[in-house]
C-alpha atoms as a PDB file:
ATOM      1  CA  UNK A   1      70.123 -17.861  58.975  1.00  0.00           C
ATOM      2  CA  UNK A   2      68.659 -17.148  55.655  1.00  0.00           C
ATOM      3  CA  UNK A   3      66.508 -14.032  56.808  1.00  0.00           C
ATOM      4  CA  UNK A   4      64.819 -15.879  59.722  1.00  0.00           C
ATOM      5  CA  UNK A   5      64.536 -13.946  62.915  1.00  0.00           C
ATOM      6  CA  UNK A   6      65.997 -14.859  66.233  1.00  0.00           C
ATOM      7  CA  UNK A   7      64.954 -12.890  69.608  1.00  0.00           C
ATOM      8  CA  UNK A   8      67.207 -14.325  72.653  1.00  0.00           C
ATOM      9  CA  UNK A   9      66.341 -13.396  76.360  1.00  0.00           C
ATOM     10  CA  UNK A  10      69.036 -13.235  79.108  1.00  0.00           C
ATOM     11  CA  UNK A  11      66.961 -15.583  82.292  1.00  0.00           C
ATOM     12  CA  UNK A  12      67.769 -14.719  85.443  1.00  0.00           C
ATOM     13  CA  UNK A  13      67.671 -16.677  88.649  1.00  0.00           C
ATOM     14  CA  UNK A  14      65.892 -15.591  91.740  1.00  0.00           C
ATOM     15  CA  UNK A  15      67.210 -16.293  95.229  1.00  0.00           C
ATOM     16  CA  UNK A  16      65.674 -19.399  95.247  1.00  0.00           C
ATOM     17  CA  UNK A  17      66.956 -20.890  92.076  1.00  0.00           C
ATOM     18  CA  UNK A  18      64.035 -20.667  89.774  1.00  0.00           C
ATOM     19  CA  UNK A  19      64.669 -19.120  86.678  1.00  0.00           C
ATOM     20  CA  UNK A  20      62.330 -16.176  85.717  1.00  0.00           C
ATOM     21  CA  UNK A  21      61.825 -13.711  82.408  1.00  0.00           C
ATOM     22  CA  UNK A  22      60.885 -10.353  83.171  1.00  0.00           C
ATOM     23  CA  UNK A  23      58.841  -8.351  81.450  1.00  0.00           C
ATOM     24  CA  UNK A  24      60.646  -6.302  78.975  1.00  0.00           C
ATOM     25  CA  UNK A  25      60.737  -2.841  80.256  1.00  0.00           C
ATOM     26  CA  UNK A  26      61.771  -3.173  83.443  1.00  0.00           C
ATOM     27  CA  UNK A  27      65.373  -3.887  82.385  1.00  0.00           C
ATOM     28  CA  UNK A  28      65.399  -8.007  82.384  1.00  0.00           C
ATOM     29  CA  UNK A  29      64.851  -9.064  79.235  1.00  0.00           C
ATOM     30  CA  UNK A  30      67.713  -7.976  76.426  1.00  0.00           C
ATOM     31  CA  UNK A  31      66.159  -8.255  72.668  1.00  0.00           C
ATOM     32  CA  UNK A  32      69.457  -8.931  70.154  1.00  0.00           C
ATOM     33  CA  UNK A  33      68.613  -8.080  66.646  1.00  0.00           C
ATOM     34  CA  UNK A  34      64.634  -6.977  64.745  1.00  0.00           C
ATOM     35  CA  UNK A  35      61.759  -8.846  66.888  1.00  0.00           C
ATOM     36  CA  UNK A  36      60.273 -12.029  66.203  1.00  0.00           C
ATOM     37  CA  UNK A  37      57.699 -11.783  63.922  1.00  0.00           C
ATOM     38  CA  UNK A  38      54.589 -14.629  64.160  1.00  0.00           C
ATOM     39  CA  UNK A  39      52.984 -16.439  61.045  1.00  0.00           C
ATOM     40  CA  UNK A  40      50.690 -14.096  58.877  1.00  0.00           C
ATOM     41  CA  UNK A  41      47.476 -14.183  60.216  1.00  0.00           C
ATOM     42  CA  UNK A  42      47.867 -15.925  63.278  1.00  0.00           C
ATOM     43  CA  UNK A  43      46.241 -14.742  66.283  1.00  0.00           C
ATOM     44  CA  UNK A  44      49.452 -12.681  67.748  1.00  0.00           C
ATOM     45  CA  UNK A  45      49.877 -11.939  64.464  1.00  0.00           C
ATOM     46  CA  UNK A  46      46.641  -9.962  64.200  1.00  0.00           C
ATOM     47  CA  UNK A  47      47.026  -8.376  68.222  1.00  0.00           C
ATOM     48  CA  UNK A  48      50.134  -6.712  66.834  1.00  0.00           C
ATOM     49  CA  UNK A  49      48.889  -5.255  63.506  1.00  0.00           C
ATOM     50  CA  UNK A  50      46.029  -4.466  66.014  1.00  0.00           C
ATOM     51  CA  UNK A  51      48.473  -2.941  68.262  1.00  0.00           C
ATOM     52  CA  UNK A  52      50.504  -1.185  65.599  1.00  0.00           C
ATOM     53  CA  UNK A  53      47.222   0.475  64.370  1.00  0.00           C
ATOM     54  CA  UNK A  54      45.737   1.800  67.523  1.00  0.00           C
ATOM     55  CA  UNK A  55      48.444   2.769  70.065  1.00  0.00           C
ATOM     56  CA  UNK A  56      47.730   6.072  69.960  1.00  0.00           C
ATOM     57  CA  UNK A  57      44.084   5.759  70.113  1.00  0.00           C
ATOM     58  CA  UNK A  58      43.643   3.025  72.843  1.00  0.00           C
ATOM     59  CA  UNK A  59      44.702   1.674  76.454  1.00  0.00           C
ATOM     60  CA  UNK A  60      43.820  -1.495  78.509  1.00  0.00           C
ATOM     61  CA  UNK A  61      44.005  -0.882  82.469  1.00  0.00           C
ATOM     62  CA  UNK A  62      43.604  -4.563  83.380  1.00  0.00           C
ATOM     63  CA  UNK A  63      42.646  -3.618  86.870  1.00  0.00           C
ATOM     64  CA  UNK A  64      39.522  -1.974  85.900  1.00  0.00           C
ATOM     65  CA  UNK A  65      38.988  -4.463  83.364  1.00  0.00           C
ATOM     66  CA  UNK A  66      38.280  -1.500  80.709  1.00  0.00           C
ATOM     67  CA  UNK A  67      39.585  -0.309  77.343  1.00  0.00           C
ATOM     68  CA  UNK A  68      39.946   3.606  77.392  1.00  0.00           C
ATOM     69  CA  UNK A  69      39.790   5.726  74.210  1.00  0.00           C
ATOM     70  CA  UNK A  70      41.610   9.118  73.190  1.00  0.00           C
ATOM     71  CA  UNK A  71      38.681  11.447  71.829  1.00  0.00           C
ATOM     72  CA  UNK A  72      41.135  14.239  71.330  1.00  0.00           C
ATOM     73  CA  UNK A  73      40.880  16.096  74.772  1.00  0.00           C
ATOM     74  CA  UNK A  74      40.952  13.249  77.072  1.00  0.00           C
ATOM     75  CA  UNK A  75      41.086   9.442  77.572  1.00  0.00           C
ATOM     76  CA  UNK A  76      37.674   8.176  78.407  1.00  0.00           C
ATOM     77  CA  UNK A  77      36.453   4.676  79.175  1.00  0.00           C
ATOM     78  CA  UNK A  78      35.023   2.596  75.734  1.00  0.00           C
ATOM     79  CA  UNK A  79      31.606   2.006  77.151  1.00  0.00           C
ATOM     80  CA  UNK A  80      30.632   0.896  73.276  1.00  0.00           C
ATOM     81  CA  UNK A  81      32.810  -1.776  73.039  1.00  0.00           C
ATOM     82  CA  UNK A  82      34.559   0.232  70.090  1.00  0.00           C
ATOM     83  CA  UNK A  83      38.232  -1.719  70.766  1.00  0.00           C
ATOM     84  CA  UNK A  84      36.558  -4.508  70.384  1.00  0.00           C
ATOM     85  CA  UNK A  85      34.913  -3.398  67.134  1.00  0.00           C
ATOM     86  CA  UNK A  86      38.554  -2.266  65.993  1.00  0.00           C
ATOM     87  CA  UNK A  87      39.578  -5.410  66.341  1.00  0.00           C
ATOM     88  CA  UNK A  88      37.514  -6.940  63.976  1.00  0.00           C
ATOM     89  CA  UNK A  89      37.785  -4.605  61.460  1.00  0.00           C
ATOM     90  CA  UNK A  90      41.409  -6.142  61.734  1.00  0.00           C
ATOM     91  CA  UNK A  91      40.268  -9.295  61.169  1.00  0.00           C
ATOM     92  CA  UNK A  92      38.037  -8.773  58.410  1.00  0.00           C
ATOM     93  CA  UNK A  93      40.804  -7.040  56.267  1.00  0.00           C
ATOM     94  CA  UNK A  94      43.268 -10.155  57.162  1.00  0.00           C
ATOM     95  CA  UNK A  95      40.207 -12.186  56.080  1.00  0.00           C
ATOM     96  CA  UNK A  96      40.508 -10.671  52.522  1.00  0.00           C
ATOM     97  CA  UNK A  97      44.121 -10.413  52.428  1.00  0.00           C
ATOM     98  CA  UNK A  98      44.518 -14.159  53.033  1.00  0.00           C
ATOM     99  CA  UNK A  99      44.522 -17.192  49.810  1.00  0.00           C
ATOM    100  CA  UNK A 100      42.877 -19.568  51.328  1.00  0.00           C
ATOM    101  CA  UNK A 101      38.817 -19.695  51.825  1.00  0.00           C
ATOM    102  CA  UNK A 102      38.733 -21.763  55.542  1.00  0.00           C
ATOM    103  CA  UNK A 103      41.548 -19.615  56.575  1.00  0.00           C
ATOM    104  CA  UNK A 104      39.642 -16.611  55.682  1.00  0.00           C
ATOM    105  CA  UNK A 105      36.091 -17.967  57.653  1.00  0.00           C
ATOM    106  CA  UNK A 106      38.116 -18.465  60.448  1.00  0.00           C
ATOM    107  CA  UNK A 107      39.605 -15.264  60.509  1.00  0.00           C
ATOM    108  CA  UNK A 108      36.351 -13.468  60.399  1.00  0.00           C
ATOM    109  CA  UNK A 109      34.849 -15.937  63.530  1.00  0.00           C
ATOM    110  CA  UNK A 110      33.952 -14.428  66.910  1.00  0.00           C
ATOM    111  CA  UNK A 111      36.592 -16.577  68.314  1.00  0.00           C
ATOM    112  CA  UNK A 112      38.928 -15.104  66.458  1.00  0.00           C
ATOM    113  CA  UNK A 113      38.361 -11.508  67.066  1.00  0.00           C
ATOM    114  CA  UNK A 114      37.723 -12.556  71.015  1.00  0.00           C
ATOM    115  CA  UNK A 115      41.120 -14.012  70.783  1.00  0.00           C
ATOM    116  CA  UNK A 116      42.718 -11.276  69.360  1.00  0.00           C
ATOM    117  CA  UNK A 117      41.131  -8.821  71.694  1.00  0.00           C
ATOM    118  CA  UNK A 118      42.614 -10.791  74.448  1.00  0.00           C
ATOM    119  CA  UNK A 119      45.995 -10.955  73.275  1.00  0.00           C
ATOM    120  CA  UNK A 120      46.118  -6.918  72.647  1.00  0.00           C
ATOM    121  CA  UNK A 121      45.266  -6.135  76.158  1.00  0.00           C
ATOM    122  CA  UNK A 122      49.055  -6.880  77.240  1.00  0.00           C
ATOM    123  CA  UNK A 123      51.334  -5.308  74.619  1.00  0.00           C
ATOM    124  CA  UNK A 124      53.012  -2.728  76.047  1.00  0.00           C
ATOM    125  CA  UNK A 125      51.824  -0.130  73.861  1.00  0.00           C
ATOM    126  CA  UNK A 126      48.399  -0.565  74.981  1.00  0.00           C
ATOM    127  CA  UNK A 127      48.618  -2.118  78.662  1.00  0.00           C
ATOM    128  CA  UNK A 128      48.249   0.471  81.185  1.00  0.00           C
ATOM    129  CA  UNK A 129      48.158   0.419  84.943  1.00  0.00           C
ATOM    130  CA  UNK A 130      46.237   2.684  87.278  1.00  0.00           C
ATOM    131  CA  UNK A 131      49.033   4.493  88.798  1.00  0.00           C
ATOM    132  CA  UNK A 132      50.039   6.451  85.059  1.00  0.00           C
ATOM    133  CA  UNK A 133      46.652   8.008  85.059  1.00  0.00           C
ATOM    134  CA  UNK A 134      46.662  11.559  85.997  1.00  0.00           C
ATOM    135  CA  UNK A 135      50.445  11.514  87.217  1.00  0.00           C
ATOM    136  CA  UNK A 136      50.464  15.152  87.777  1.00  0.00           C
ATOM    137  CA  UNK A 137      47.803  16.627  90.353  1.00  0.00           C
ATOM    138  CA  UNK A 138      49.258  20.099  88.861  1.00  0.00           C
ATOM    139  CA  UNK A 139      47.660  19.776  85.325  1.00  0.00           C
ATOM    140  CA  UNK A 140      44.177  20.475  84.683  1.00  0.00           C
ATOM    141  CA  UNK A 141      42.347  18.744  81.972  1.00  0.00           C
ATOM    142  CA  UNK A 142      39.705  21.303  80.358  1.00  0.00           C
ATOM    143  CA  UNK A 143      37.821  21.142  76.852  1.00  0.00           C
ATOM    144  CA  UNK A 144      40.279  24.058  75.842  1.00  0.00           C
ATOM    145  CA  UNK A 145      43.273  22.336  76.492  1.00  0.00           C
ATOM    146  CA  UNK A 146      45.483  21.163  79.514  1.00  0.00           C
ATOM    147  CA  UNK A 147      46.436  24.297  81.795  1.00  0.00           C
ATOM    148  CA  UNK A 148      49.113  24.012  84.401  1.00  0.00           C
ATOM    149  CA  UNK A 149      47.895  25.329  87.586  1.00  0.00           C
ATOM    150  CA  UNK A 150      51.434  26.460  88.466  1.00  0.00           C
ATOM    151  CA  UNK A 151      52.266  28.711  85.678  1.00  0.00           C
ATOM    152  CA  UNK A 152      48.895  29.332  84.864  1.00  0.00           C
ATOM    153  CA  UNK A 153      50.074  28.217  80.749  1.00  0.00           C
ATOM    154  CA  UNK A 154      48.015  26.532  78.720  1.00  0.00           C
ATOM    155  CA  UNK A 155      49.370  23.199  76.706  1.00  0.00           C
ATOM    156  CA  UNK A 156      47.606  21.423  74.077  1.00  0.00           C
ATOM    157  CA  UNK A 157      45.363  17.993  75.049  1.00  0.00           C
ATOM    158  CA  UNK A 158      47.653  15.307  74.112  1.00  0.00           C
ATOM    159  CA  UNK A 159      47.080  11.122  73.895  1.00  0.00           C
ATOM    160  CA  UNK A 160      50.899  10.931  75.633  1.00  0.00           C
ATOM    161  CA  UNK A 161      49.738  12.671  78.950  1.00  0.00           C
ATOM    162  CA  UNK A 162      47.475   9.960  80.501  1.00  0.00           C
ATOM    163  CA  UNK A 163      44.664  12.161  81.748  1.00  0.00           C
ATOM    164  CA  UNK A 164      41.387  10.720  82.070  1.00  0.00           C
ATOM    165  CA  UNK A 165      39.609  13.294  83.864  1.00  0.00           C
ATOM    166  CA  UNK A 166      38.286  16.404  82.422  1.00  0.00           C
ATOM    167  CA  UNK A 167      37.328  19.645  84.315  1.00  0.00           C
ATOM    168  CA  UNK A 168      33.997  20.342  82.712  1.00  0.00           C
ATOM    169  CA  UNK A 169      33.161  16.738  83.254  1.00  0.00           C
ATOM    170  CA  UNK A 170      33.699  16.927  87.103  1.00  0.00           C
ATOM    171  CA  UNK A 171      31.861  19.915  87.193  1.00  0.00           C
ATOM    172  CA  UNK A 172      28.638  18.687  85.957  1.00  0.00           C
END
């Protein structure tokens, strides 16, 4: 196939005959072989360096409509519009990496980095859903660290637990 990349989904068929892809994750949709990669500095090409960058640092909860951040201790909402900001720092690098001068304009646009923006709120490393926040009402968030109320232990803060809540913050 001279190096070109092929992704292949299995469809299934609902009850009523129409034929459906799931979302991968849940089991539906079988990847064969590296991903499919989009053109350089494309749009999707941009979310994903975007996403490839930050999924440690940032969430989308589509529900609430809101971008959280990792500060260290705790997820907290991005009331600065700082993903957004991250996003075109992405596009300003692409806008120097790339030849051509309108490409590079466009890159740098508003609509672009909106675009982007839009199209990094549902890769799974970022998208989030309400229910994964605070999973376990046994684990107490506190500057010092996370402390599990049932052993009394103390565990370091860390970006994989999804706790947004912090105890000196409910306190005040």
């Amino acid at each position: 196939m001279n190096g070109s990349r092929r992704m292949t989904a299995t469809v299934h068929r609902s009850k009523k005959g129409f034929p459906f892809e799931p979302l991968v994750g849940d089991g539906g949709l079988e990847r064969h072989g590296e991903e499919t990669r989009p053109p350089a500095f494309t749009d999707e090409a941009l979310a994903l360096r975007f996403a490839e960058e930050h999924t440690g640092r940032l969430r989308y909860v589509e529900v609430w409509g809101r971008w959280l951040t990792w500060d260290g201790t705790r997820w907290q909402f991005d009331d600065t519009l700082a993903a957004y900001d991250l996003v075109s720092e992405i596009c300003r690098t692409a806008s120097v990496e790339c030849n051509r001068e309108n490409t590079a304009a466009a890159l740098a646009s508003a609509k672009t980095v909106a675009a982007v923006e839009r199209l990094a709120r549902s890769d799974r490393r970022l998208a989030a859903t309400v229910d994964r926040w605070d999973l376990d009402p046994w684990l107490l968030n506190t500057p010092g660290g996370i402390v599990d109320l049932r052993t009394g232990k103390a565990v370091g803060p860390s970006s994989r637990r999804l706790s947004d809540e912090n105890y000196r913050r409910r306190t005040e």
